[in-house]
PDB file of N, CA and C in Angstrom:
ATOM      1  N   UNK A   1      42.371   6.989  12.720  1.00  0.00           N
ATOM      2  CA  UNK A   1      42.482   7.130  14.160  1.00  0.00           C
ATOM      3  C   UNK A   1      41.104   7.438  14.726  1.00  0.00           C
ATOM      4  N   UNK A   2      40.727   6.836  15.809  1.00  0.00           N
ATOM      5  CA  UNK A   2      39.054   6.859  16.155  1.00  0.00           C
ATOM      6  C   UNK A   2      39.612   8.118  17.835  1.00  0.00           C
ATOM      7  N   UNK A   3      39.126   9.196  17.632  1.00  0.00           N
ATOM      8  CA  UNK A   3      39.112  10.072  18.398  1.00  0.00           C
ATOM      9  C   UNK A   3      37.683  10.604  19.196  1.00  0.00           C
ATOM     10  N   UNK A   4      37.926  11.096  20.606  1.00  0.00           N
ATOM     11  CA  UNK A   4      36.646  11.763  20.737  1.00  0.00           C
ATOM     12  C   UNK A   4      36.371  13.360  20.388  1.00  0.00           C
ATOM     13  N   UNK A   5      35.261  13.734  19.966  1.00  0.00           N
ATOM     14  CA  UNK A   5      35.213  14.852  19.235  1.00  0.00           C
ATOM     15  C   UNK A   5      34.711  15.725  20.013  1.00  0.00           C
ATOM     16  N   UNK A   6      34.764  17.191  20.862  1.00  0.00           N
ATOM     17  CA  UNK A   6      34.188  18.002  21.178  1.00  0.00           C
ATOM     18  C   UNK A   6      32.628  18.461  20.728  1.00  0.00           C
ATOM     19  N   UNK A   7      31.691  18.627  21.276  1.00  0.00           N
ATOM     20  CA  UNK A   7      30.599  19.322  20.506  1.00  0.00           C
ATOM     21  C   UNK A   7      29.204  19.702  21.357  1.00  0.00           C
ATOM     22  N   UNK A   8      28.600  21.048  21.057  1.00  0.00           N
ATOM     23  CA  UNK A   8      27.699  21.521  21.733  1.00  0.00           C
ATOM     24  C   UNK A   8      26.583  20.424  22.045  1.00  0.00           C
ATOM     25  N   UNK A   9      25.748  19.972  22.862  1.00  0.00           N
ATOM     26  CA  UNK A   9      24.787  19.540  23.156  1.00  0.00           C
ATOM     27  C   UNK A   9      23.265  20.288  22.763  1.00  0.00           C
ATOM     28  N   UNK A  10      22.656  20.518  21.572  1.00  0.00           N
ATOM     29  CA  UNK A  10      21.807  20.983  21.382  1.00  0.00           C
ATOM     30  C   UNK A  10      20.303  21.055  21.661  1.00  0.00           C
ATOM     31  N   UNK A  11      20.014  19.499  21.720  1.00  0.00           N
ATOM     32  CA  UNK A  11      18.554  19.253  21.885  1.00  0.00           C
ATOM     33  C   UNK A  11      18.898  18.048  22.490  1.00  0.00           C
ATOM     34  N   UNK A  12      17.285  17.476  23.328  1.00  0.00           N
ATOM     35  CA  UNK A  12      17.287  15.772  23.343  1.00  0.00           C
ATOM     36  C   UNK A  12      16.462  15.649  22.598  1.00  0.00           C
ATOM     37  N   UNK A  13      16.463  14.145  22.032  1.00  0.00           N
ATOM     38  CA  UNK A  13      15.421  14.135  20.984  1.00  0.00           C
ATOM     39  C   UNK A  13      14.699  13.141  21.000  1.00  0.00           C
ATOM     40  N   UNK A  14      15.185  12.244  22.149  1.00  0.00           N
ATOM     41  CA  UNK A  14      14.085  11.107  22.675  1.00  0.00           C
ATOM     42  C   UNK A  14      14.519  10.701  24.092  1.00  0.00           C
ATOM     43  N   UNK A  15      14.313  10.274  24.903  1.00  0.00           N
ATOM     44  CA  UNK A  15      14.404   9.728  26.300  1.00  0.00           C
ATOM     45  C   UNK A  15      13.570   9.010  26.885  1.00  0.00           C
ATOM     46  N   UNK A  16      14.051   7.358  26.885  1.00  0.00           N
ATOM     47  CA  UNK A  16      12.899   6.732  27.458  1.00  0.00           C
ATOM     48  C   UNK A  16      12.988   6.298  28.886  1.00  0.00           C
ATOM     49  N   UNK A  17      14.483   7.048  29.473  1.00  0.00           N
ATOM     50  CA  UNK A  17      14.226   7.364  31.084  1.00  0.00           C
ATOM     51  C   UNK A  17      15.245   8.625  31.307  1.00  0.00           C
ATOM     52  N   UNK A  18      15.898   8.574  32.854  1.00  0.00           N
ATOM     53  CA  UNK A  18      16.770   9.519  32.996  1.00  0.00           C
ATOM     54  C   UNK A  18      18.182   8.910  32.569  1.00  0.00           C
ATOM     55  N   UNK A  19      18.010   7.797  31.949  1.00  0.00           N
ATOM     56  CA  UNK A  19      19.420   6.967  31.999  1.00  0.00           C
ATOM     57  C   UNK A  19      19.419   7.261  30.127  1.00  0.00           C
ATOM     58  N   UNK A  20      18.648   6.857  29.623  1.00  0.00           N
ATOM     59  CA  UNK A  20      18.560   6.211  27.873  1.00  0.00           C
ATOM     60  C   UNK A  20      18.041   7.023  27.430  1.00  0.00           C
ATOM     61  N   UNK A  21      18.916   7.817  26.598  1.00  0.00           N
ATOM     62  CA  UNK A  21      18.698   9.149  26.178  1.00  0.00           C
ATOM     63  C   UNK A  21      19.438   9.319  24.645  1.00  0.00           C
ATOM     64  N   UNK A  22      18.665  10.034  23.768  1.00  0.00           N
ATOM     65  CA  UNK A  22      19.563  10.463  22.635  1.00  0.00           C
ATOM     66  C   UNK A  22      18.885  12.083  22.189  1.00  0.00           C
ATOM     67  N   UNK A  23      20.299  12.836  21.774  1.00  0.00           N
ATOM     68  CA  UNK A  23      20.745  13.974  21.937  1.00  0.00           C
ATOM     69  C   UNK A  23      21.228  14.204  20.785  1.00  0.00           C
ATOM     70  N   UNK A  24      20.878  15.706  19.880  1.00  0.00           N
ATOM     71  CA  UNK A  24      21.713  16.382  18.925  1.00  0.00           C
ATOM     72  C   UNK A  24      23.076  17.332  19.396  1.00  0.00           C
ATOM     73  N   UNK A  25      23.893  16.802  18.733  1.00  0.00           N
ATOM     74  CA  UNK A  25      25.214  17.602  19.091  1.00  0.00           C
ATOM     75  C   UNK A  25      25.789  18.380  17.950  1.00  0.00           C
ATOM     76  N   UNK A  26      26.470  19.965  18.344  1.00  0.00           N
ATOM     77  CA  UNK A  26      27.114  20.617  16.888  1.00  0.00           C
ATOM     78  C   UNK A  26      28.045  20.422  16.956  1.00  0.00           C
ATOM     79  N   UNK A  27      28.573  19.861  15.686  1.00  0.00           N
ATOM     80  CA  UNK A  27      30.413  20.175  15.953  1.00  0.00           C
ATOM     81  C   UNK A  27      30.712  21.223  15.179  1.00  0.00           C
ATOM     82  N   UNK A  28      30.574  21.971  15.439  1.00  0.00           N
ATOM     83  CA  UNK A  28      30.831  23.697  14.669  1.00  0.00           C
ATOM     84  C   UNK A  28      29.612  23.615  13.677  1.00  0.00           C
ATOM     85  N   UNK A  29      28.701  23.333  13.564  1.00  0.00           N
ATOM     86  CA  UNK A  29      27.552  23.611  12.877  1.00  0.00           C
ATOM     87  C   UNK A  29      26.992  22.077  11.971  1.00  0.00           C
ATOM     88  N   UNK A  30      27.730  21.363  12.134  1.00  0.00           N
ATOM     89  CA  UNK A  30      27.376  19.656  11.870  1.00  0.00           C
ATOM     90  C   UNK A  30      26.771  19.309  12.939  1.00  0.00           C
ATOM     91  N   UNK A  31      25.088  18.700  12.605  1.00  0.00           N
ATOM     92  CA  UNK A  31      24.720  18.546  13.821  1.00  0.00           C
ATOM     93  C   UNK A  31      24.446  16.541  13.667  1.00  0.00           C
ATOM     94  N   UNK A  32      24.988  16.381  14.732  1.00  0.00           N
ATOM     95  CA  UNK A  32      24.927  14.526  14.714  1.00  0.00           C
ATOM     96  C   UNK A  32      24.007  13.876  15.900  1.00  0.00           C
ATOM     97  N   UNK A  33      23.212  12.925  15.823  1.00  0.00           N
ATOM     98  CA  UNK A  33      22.656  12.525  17.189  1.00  0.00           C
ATOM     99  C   UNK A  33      23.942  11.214  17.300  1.00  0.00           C
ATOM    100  N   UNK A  34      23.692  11.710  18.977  1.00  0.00           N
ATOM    101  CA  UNK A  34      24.493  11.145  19.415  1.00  0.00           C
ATOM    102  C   UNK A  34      23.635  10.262  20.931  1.00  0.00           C
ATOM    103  N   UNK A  35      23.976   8.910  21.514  1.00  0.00           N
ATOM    104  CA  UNK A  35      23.534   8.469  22.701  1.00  0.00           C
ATOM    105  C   UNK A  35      24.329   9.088  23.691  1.00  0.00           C
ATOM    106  N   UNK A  36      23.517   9.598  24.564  1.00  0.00           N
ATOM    107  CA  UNK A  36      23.822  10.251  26.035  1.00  0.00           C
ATOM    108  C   UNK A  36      23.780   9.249  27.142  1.00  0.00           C
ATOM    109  N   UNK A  37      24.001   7.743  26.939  1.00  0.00           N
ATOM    110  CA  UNK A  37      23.902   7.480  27.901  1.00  0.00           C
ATOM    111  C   UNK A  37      24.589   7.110  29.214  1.00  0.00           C
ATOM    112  N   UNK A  38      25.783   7.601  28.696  1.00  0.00           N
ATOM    113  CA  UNK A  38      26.920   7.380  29.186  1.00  0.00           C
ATOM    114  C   UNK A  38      27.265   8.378  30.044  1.00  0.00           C
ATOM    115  N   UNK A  39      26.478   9.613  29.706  1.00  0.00           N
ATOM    116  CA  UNK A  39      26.487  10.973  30.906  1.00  0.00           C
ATOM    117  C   UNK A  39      25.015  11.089  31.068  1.00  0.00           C
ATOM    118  N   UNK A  40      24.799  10.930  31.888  1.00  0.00           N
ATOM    119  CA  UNK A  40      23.275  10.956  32.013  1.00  0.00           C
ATOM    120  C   UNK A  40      22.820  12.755  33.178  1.00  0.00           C
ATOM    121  N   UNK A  41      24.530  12.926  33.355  1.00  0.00           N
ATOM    122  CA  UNK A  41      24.307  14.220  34.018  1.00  0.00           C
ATOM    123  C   UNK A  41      24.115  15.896  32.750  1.00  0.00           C
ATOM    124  N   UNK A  42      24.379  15.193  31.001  1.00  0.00           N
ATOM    125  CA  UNK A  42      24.432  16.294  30.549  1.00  0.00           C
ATOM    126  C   UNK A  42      22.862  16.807  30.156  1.00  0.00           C
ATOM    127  N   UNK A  43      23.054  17.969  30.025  1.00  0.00           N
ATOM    128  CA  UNK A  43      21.751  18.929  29.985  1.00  0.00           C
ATOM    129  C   UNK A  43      22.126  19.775  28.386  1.00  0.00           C
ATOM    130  N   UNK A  44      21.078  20.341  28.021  1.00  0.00           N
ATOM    131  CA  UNK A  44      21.407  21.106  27.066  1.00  0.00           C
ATOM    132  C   UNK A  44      22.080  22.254  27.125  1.00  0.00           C
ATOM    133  N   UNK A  45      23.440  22.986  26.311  1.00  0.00           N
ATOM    134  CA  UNK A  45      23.984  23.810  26.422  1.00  0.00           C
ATOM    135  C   UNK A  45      25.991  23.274  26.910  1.00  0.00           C
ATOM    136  N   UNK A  46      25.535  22.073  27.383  1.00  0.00           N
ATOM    137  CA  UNK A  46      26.610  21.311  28.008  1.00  0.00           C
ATOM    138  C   UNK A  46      27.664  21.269  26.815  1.00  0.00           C
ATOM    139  N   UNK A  47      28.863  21.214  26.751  1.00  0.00           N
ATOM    140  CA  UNK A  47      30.078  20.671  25.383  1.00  0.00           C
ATOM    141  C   UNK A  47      30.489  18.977  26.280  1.00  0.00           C
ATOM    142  N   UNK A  48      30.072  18.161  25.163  1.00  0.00           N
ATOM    143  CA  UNK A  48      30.662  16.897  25.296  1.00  0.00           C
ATOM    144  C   UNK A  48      31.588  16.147  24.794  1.00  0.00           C
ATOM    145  N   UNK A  49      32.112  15.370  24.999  1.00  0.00           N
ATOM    146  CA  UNK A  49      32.844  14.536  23.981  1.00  0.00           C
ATOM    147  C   UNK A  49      32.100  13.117  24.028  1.00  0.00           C
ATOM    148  N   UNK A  50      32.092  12.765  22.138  1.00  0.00           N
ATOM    149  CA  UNK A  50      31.811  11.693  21.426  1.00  0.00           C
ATOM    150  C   UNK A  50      32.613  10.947  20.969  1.00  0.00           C
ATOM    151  N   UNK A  51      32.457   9.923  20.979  1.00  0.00           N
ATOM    152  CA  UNK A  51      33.296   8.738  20.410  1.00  0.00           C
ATOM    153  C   UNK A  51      32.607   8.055  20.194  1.00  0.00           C
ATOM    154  N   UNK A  52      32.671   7.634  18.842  1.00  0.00           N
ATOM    155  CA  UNK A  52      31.876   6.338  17.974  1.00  0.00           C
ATOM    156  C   UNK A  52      29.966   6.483  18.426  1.00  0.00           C
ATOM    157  N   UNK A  53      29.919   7.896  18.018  1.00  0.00           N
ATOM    158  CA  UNK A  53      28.583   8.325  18.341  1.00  0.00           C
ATOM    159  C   UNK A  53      27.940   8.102  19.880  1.00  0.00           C
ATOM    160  N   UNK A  54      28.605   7.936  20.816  1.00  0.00           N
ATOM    161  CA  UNK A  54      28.344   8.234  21.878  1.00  0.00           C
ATOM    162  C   UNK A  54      28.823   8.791  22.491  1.00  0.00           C
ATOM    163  N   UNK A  55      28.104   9.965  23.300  1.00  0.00           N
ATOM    164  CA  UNK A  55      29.212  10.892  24.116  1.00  0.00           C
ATOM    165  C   UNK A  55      29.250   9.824  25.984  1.00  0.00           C
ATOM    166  N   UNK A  56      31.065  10.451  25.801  1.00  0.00           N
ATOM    167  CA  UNK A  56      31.473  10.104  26.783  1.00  0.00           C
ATOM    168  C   UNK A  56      31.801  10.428  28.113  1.00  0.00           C
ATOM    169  N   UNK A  57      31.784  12.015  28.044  1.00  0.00           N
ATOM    170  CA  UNK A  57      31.822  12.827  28.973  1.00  0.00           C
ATOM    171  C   UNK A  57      31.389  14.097  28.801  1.00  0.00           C
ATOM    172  N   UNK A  58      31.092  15.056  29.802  1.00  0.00           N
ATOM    173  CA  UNK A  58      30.717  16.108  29.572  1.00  0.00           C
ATOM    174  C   UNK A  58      32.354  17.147  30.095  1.00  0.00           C
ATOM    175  N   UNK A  59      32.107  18.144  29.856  1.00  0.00           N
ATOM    176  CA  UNK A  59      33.879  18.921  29.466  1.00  0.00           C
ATOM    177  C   UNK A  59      33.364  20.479  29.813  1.00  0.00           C
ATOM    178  N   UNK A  60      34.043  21.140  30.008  1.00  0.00           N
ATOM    179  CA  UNK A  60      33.871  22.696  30.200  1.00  0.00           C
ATOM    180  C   UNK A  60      34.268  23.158  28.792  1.00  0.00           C
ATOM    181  N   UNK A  61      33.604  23.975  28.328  1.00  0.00           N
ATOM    182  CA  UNK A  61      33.311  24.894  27.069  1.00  0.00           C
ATOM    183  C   UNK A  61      34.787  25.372  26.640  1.00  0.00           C
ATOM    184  N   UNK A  62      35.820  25.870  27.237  1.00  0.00           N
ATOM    185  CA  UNK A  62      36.730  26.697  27.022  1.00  0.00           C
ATOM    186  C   UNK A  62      37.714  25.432  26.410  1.00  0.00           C
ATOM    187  N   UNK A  63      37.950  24.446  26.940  1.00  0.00           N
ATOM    188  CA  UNK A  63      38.696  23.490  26.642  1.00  0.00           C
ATOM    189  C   UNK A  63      38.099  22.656  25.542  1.00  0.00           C
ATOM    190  N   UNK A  64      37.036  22.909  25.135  1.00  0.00           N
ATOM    191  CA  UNK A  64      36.244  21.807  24.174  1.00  0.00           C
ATOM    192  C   UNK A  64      36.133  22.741  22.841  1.00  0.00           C
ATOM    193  N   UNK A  65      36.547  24.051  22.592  1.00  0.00           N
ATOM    194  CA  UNK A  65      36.575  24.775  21.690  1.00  0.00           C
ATOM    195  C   UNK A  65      37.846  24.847  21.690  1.00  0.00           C
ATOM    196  N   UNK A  66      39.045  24.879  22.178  1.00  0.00           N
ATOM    197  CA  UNK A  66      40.395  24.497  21.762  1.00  0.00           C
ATOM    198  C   UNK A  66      40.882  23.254  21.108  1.00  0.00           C
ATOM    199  N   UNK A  67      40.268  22.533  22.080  1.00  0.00           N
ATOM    200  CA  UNK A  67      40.343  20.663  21.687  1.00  0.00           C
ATOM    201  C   UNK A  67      39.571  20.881  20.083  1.00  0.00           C
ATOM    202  N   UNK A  68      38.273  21.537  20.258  1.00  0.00           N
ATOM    203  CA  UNK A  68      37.776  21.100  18.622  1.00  0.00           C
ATOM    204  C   UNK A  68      38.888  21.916  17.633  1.00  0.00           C
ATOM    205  N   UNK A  69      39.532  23.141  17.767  1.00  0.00           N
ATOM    206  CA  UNK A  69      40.451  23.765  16.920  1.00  0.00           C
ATOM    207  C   UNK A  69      41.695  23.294  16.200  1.00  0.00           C
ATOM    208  N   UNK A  70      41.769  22.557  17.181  1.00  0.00           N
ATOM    209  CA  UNK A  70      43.300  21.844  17.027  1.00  0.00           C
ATOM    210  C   UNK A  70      43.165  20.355  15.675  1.00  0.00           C
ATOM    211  N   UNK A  71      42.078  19.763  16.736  1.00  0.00           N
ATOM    212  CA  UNK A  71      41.860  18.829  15.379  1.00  0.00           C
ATOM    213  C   UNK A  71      41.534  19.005  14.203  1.00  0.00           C
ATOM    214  N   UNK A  72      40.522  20.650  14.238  1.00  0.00           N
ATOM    215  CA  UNK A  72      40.430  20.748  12.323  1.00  0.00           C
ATOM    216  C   UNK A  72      41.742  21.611  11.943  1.00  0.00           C
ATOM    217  N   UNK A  73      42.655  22.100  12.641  1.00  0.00           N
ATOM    218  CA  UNK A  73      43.484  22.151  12.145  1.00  0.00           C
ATOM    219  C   UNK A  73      44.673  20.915  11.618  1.00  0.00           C
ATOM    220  N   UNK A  74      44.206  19.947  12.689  1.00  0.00           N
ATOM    221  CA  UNK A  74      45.231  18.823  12.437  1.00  0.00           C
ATOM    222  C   UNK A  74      44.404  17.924  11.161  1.00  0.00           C
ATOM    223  N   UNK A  75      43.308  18.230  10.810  1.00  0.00           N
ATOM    224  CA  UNK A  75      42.834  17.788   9.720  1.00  0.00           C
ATOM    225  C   UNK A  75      41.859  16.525   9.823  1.00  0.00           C
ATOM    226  N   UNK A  76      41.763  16.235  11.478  1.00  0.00           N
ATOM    227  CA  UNK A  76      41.501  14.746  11.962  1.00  0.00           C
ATOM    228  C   UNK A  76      39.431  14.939  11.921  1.00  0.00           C
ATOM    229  N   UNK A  77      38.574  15.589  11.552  1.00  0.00           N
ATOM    230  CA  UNK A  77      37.447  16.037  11.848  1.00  0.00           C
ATOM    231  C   UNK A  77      36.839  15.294  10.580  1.00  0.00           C
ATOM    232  N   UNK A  78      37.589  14.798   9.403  1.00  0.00           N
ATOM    233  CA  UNK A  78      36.741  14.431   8.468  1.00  0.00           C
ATOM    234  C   UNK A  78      35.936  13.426   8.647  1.00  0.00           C
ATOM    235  N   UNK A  79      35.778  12.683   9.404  1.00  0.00           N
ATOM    236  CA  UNK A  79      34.806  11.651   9.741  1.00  0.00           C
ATOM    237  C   UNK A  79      32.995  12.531   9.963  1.00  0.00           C
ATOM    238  N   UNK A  80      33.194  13.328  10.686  1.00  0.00           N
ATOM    239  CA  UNK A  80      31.976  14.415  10.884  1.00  0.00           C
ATOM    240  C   UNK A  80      30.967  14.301   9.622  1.00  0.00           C
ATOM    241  N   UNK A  81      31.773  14.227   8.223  1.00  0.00           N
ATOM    242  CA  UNK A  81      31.034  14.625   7.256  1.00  0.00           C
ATOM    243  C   UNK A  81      30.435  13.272   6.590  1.00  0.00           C
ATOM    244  N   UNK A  82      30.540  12.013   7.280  1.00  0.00           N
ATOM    245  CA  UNK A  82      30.661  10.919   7.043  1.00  0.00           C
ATOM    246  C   UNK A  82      29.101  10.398   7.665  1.00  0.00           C
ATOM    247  N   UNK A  83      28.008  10.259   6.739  1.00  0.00           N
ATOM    248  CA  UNK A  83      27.004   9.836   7.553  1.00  0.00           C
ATOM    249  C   UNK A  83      27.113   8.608   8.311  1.00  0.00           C
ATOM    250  N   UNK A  84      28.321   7.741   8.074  1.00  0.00           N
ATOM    251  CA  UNK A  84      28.282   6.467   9.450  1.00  0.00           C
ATOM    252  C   UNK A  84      28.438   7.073  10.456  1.00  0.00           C
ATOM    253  N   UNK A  85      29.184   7.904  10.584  1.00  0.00           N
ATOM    254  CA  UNK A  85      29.289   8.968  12.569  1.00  0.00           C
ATOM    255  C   UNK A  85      28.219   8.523  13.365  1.00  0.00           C
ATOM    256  N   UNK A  86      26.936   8.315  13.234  1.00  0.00           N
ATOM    257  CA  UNK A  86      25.899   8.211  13.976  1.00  0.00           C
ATOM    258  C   UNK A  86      25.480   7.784  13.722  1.00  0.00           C
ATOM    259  N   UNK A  87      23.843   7.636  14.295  1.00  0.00           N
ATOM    260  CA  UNK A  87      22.618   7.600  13.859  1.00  0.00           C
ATOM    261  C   UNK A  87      22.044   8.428  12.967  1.00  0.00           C
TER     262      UNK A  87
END
Protein backbone atom coordinates (compact mmCIF):
# COMPACT_ATOMS: atom_id res chain seq x y z
CA UNK A 1 0.00 0.00 0.00
CA UNK A 2 1.80 3.38 -1.08
CA UNK A 3 0.85 5.82 1.83
CA UNK A 4 1.83 9.36 2.80
CA UNK A 5 4.12 9.40 5.74
CA UNK A 6 4.23 12.13 8.43
CA UNK A 7 7.73 13.65 9.17
CA UNK A 8 9.71 16.56 10.69
CA UNK A 9 11.23 18.88 8.09
CA UNK A 10 14.82 19.18 9.18
CA UNK A 11 17.13 20.94 6.86
CA UNK A 12 17.11 22.17 3.08
CA UNK A 13 19.79 20.84 1.41
CA UNK A 14 19.74 22.39 -1.97
CA UNK A 15 17.42 25.01 -3.66
CA UNK A 16 17.80 26.20 -6.98
CA UNK A 17 14.81 28.68 -6.53
CA UNK A 18 11.85 29.39 -4.19
CA UNK A 19 9.92 26.73 -6.12
CA UNK A 20 12.77 23.56 -6.55
CA UNK A 21 13.82 22.61 -3.47
CA UNK A 22 15.09 19.44 -1.65
CA UNK A 23 14.78 18.89 2.07
CA UNK A 24 15.79 16.31 4.93
CA UNK A 25 12.86 14.89 6.71
CA UNK A 26 12.70 12.63 10.23
CA UNK A 27 10.38 10.08 10.48
CA UNK A 28 11.03 9.43 14.14
CA UNK A 29 14.74 9.59 13.68
CA UNK A 30 15.07 8.10 9.89
CA UNK A 31 16.16 10.89 8.13
CA UNK A 32 15.15 10.79 4.13
CA UNK A 33 15.57 13.66 1.51
CA UNK A 34 12.71 14.34 0.23
CA UNK A 35 11.53 17.10 -2.91
CA UNK A 36 9.68 20.08 -1.48
CA UNK A 37 8.37 21.09 -4.39
CA UNK A 38 5.14 20.61 -4.10
CA UNK A 39 4.91 22.94 -0.85
CA UNK A 40 7.02 25.51 -1.54
CA UNK A 41 5.38 27.27 1.61
CA UNK A 42 7.31 24.67 4.04
CA UNK A 43 10.10 26.05 6.22
CA UNK A 44 12.14 24.18 8.61
CA UNK A 45 10.56 22.82 11.77
CA UNK A 46 7.28 22.35 9.61
CA UNK A 47 5.69 18.26 9.87
CA UNK A 48 4.91 17.19 6.29
CA UNK A 49 3.56 14.54 4.50
CA UNK A 50 5.53 12.39 1.82
CA UNK A 51 4.56 10.24 -0.71
CA UNK A 52 6.83 8.47 -3.03
CA UNK A 53 9.59 10.83 -1.70
CA UNK A 54 7.90 13.90 -2.22
CA UNK A 55 6.22 15.83 0.29
CA UNK A 56 2.82 16.77 -0.38
CA UNK A 57 1.61 18.93 2.10
CA UNK A 58 2.52 20.61 5.06
CA UNK A 59 0.16 19.42 8.37
CA UNK A 60 0.12 20.74 11.98
CA UNK A 61 2.45 18.80 14.38
CA UNK A 62 -0.24 17.35 16.74
CA UNK A 63 -1.98 15.43 13.99
CA UNK A 64 1.25 14.30 12.19
CA UNK A 65 2.56 12.59 15.42
CA UNK A 66 -0.72 10.65 15.80
CA UNK A 67 -0.98 9.91 12.05
CA UNK A 68 2.85 8.73 12.37
CA UNK A 69 1.74 6.42 15.63
CA UNK A 70 -0.89 4.71 14.23
CA UNK A 71 0.93 3.50 11.21
CA UNK A 72 3.93 2.02 13.17
CA UNK A 73 1.58 0.57 15.10
CA UNK A 74 -0.35 -0.69 12.11
CA UNK A 75 3.02 -1.94 10.98
CA UNK A 76 2.68 0.06 7.52
CA UNK A 77 6.27 2.27 8.10
CA UNK A 78 8.52 -0.50 6.77
CA UNK A 79 9.22 1.04 3.58
CA UNK A 80 11.24 3.96 5.66
CA UNK A 81 13.99 1.43 6.10
CA UNK A 82 14.08 0.76 2.43
CA UNK A 83 16.79 2.86 0.68
CA UNK A 84 14.40 3.17 -2.60
CA UNK A 85 12.12 5.74 -0.32
CA UNK A 86 14.16 8.51 -1.80
CA UNK A 87 16.93 9.98 -2.96
Amino acid sequence: MCLAIPGKLIAITSQLDDTFRLGKVSFDGVIKEVSLTLVPEAKIDDYIMVHVGAAISVVDEIEAKKTFDILKQLGELNELDSPDFTT
